[in-house]
Protein backbone atom coordinates (compact mmCIF):
# COMPACT_ATOMS: atom_id res chain seq x y z
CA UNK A 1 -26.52 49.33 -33.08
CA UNK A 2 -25.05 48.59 -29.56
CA UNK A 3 -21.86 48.41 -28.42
CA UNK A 4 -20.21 45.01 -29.35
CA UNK A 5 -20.23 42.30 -26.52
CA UNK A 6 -16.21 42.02 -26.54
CA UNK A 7 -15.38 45.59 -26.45
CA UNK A 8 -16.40 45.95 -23.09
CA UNK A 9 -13.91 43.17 -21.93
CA UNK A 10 -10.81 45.86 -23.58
CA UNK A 11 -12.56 48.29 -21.59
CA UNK A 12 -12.29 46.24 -18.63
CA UNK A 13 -8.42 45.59 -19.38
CA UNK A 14 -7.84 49.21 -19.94
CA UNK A 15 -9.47 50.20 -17.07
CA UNK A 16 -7.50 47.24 -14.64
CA UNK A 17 -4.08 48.58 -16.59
CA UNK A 18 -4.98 51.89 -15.11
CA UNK A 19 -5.78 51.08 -11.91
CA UNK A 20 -2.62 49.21 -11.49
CA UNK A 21 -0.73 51.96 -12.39
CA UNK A 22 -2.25 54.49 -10.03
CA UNK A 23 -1.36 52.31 -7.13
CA UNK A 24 2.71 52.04 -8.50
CA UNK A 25 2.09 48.95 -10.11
CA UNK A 26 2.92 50.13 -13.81
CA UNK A 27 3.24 47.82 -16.95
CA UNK A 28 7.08 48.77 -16.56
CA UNK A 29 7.31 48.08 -12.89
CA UNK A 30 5.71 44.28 -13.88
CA UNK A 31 8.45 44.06 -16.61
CA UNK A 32 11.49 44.92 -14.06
CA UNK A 33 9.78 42.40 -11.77
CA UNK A 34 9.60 39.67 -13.98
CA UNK A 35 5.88 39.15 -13.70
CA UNK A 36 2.26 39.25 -15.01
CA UNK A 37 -1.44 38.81 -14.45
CA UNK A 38 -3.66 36.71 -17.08
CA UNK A 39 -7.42 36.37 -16.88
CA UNK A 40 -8.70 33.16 -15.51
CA UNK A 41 -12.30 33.67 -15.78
CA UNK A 42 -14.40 36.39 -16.78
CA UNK A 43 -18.66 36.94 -16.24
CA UNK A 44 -19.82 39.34 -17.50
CA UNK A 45 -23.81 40.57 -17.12
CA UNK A 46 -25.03 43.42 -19.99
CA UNK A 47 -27.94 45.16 -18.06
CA UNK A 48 -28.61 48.63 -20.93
CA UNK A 49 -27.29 48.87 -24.19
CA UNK A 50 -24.49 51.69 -25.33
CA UNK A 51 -24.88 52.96 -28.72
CA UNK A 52 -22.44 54.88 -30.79
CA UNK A 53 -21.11 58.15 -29.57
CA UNK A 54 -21.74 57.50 -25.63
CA UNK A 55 -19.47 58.28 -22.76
CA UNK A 56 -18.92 55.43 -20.35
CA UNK A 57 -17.15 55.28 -16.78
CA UNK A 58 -15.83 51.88 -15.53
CA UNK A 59 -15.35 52.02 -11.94
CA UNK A 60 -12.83 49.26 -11.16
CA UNK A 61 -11.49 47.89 -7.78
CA UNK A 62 -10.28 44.83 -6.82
CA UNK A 63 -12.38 42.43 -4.46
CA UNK A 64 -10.18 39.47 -2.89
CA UNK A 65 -6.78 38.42 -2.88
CA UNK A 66 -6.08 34.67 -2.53
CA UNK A 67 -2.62 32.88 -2.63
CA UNK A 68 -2.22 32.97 -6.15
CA UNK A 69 -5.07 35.09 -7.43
CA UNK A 70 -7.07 38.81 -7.49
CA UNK A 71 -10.71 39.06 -8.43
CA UNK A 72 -11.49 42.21 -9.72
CA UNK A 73 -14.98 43.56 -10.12
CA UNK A 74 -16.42 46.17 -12.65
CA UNK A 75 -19.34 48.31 -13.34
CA UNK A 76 -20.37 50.76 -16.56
CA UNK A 77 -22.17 54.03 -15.84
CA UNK A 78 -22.55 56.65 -18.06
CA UNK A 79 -21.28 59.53 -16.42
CA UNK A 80 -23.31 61.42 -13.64
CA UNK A 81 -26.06 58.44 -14.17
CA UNK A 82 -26.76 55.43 -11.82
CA UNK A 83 -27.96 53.79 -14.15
CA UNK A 84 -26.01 50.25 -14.09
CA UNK A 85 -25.25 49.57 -17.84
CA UNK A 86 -23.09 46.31 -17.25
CA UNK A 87 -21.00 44.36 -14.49
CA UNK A 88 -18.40 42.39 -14.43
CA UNK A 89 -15.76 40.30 -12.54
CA UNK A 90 -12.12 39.15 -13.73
CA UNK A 91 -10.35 35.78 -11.92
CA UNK A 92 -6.69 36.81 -12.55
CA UNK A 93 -3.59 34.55 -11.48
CA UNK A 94 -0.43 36.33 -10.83
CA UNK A 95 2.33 34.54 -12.54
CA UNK A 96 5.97 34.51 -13.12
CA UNK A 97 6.65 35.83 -16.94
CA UNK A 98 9.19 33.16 -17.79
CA UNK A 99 8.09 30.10 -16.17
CA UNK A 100 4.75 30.68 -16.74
CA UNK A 101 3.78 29.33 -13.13
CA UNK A 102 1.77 30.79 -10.35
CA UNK A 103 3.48 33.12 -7.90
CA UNK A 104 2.01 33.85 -4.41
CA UNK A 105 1.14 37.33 -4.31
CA UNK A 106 3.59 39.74 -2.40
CA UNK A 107 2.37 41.39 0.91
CA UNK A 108 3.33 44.77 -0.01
CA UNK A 109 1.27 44.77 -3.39
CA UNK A 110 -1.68 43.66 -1.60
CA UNK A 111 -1.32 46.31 0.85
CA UNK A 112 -1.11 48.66 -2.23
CA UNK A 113 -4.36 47.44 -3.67
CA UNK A 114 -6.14 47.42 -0.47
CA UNK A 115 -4.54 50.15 1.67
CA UNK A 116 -7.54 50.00 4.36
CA UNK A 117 -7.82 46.41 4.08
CA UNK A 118 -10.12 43.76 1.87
CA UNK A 119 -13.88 42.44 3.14
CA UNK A 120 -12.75 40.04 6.11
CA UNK A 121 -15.66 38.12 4.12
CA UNK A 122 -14.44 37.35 0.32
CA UNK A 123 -17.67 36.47 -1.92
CA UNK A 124 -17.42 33.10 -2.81
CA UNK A 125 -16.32 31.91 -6.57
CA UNK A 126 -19.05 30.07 -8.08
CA UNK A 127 -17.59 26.76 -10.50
CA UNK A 128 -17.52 27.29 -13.48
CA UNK A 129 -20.53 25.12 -14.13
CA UNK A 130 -20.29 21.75 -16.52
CA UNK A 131 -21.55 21.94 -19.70
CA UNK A 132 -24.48 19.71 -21.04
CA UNK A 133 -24.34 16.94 -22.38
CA UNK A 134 -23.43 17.67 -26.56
CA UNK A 135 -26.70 17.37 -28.67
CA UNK A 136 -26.67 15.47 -31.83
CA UNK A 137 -25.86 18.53 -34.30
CA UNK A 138 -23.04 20.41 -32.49
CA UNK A 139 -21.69 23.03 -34.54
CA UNK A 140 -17.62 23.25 -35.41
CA UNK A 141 -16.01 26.40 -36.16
CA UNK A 142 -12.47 26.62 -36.89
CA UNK A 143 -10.14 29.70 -36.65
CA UNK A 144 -6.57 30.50 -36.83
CA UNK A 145 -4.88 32.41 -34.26
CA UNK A 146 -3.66 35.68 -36.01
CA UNK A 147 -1.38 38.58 -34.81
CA UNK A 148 -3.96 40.81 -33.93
CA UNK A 149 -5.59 38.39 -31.80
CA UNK A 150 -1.93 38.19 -29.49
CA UNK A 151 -1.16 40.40 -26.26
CA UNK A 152 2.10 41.31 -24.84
CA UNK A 153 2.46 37.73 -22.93
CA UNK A 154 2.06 36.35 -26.78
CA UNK A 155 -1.10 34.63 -25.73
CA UNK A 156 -4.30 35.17 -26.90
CA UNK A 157 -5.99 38.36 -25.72
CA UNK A 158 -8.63 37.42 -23.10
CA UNK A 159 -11.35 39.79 -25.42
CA UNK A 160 -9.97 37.97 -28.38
CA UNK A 161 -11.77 34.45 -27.49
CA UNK A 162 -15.29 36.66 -27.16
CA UNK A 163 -14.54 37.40 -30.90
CA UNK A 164 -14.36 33.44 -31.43
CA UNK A 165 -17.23 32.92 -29.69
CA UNK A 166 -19.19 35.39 -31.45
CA UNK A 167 -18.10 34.30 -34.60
CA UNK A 168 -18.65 31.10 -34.00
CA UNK A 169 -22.35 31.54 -32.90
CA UNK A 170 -23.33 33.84 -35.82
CA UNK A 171 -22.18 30.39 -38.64
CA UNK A 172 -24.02 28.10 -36.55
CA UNK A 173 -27.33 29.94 -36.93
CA UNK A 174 -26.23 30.67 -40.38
CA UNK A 175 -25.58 26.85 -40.83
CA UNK A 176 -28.94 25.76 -39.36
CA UNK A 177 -30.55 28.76 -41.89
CA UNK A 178 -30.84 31.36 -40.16
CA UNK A 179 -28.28 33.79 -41.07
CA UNK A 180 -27.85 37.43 -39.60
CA UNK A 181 -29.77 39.11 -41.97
CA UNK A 182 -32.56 36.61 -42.13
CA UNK A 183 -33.25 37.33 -38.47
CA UNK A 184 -32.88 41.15 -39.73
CA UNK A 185 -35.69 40.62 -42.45
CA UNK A 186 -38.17 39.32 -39.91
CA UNK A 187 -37.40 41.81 -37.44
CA UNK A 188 -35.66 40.37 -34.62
CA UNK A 189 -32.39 40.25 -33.12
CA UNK A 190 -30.18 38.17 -30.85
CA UNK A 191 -28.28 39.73 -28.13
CA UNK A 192 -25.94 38.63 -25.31
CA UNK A 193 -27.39 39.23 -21.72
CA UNK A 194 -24.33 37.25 -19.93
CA UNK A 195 -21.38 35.80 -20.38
CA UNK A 196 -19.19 33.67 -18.35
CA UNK A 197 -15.74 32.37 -19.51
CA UNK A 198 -13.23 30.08 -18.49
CA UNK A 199 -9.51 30.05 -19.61
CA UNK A 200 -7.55 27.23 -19.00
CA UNK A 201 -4.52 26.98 -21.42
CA UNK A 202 -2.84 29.63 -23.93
CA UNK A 203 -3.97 29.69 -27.08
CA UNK A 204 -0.50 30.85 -29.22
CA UNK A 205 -0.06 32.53 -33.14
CA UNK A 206 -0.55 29.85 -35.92
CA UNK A 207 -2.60 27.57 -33.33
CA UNK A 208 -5.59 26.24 -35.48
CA UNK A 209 -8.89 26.39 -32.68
CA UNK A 210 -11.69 24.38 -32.91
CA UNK A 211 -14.64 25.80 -31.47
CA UNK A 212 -17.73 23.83 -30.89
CA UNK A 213 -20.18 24.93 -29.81
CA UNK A 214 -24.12 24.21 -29.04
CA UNK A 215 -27.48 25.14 -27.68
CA UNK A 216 -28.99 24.76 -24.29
CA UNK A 217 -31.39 25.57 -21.82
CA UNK A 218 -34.03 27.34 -23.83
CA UNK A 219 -36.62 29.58 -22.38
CA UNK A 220 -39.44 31.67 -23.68
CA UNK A 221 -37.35 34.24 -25.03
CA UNK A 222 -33.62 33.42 -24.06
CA UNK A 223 -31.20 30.60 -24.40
CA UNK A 224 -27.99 29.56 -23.34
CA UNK A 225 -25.16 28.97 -26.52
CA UNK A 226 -22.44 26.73 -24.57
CA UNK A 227 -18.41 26.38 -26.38
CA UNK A 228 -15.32 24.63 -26.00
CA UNK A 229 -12.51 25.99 -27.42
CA UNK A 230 -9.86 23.27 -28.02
CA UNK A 231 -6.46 22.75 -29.63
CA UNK A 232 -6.19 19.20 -30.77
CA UNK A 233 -7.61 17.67 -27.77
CA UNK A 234 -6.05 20.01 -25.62
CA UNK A 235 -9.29 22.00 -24.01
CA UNK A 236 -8.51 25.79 -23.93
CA UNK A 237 -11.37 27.44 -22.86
CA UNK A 238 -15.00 26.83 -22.21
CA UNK A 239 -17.81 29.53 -21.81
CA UNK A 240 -21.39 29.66 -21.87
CA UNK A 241 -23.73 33.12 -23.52
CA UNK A 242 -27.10 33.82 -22.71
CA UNK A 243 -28.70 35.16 -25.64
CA UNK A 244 -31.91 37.07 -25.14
CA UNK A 245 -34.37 37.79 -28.79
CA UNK A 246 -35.48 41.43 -28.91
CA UNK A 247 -37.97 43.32 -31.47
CA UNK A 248 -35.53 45.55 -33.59
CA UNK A 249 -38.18 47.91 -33.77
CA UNK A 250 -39.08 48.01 -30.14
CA UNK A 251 -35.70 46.73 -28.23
CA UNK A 252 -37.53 44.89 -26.06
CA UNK A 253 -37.75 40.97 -25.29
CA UNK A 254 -40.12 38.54 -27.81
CA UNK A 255 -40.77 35.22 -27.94
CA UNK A 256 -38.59 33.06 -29.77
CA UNK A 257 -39.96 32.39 -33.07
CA UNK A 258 -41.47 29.06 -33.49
CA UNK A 259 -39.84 28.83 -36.93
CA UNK A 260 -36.80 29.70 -35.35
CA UNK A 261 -36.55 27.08 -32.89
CA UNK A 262 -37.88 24.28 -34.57
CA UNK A 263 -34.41 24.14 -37.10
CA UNK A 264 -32.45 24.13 -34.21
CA UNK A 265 -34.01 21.09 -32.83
CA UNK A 266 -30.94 18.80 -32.88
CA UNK A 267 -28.46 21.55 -32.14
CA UNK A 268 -30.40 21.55 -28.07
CA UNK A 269 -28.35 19.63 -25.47
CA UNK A 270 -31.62 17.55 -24.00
């Protein structure tokens, strides 16, 4: 009943186009200029749930420049609360729309972006951290890119590969038994608390994705579901969720079931 994990991630995109667009930075003016900005890496933390029917404000603004690249930062709020409902940050590279290759960003744009000037501090950029080593029983999902998963750069939407990994989580608990509605009959559900992503090449239309994908760093009631999204052996993307189990009744945090755990035993990096 809560807003779905990747729909915040169009919000955030919306709410970036905007912002470009009140500082004179419109999609047109990028067209005339020949360029465009595509998501490096995302993060993502889900603090309070938003259910159907809900306002939401995203308050956007952008954090750092670097040669090549912007962070942006996000927050949710519904409006007139202070309430934090989610944060996020976007990596985005500037690039050239033909080439494909990184541009360095203009003086003038930054100064229109940051009129009274960016933190003389920048917070650092955590690495993307390595994944763990692959347990016995990975799990392999394939998928298709389709048209509706393409943005105007004919790429792969950035919120599209949040689809893939969601899909690709919910058959690997259906593969090691327990499917969606299973963990509906005895009460429980599984729900993303973070999410950090990595993009590293294009994914285009007719590309057939592998996503594999595996378990790791289990706690008392969360783990960490780690992917790699590849194209032949071409690595795409990688990203890492951390799911948290919650009482359906109750919303609030359980154990994870013994039951539960146990059939996932060989699907755990060690």
């Amino acid at each position: 009943g809560h807003l779905n994990n990747a729909n915040y991630i169009h919000y955030m995109e919306e709410a970036a186009f905007q912002a470009s667009t009140a500082v004179g930075y419109s999609k047109a003016r990028y067209e005339a200029m020949g360029t465009l900005w595509l998501a490096r890496e995302t993060r993502i933390e889900y603090l309070a749930p938003l259910v159907y029917g809900d306002t939401v404000e995203v308050k956007t603004w952008v954090d750092d420049f670097r040669r090549v690249r912007s962070r942006r930062r996000y927050e949710f709020r519904r409006p007139g609360a202070d309430t934090l409902l989610a944060q996020a940050e976007t990596d985005w590279v500037y690039l050239d729309a033909t080439t494909q290759r990184p541009l360095v960003v203009p003086p003038e744009m930054i100064t229109a972006f940051a009129p009274e000037g960016l933190p003389e501090t920048a917070t650092p950029r955590p690495k993307f951290p390595a994944l763990p080593p692959v347990p016995p029983a990975p799990y392999s999902f394939r998928r298709k890119v389709e048209w509706r998963d393409i943005d105007t750069a004919q790429h792969v939407n950035n919120a599209a590969y949040f689809h893939y990994l969601e899909e690709a989580g919910v058959e690997a608990s259906a593969h090691f038994g327990w499917s969606m509605r299973r963990c509906a009959e005895a009460g429980f559900g599984i729900i993303a608390r973070e999410i950090h992503i990595e993009y590293r090449l294009p994914a285009l239309l007719g590309d057939s994705l592998e996503i594999e994908t595996f378990v790791s760093d289990l706690k008392r009631s969360n783990a960490v579901r780690n992917y790699q999204v590849r194209r032949g052996a071409d690595v795409l993307a990688q990203a890492r969720t951390r799911f948290v189990w919650v009482d359906l009744a109750t919303g609030r945090p359980i154990r994870i079931p013994t039951e539960f755990a146990e059939a996932f035993a060989g699907h755990l990096a060690p």
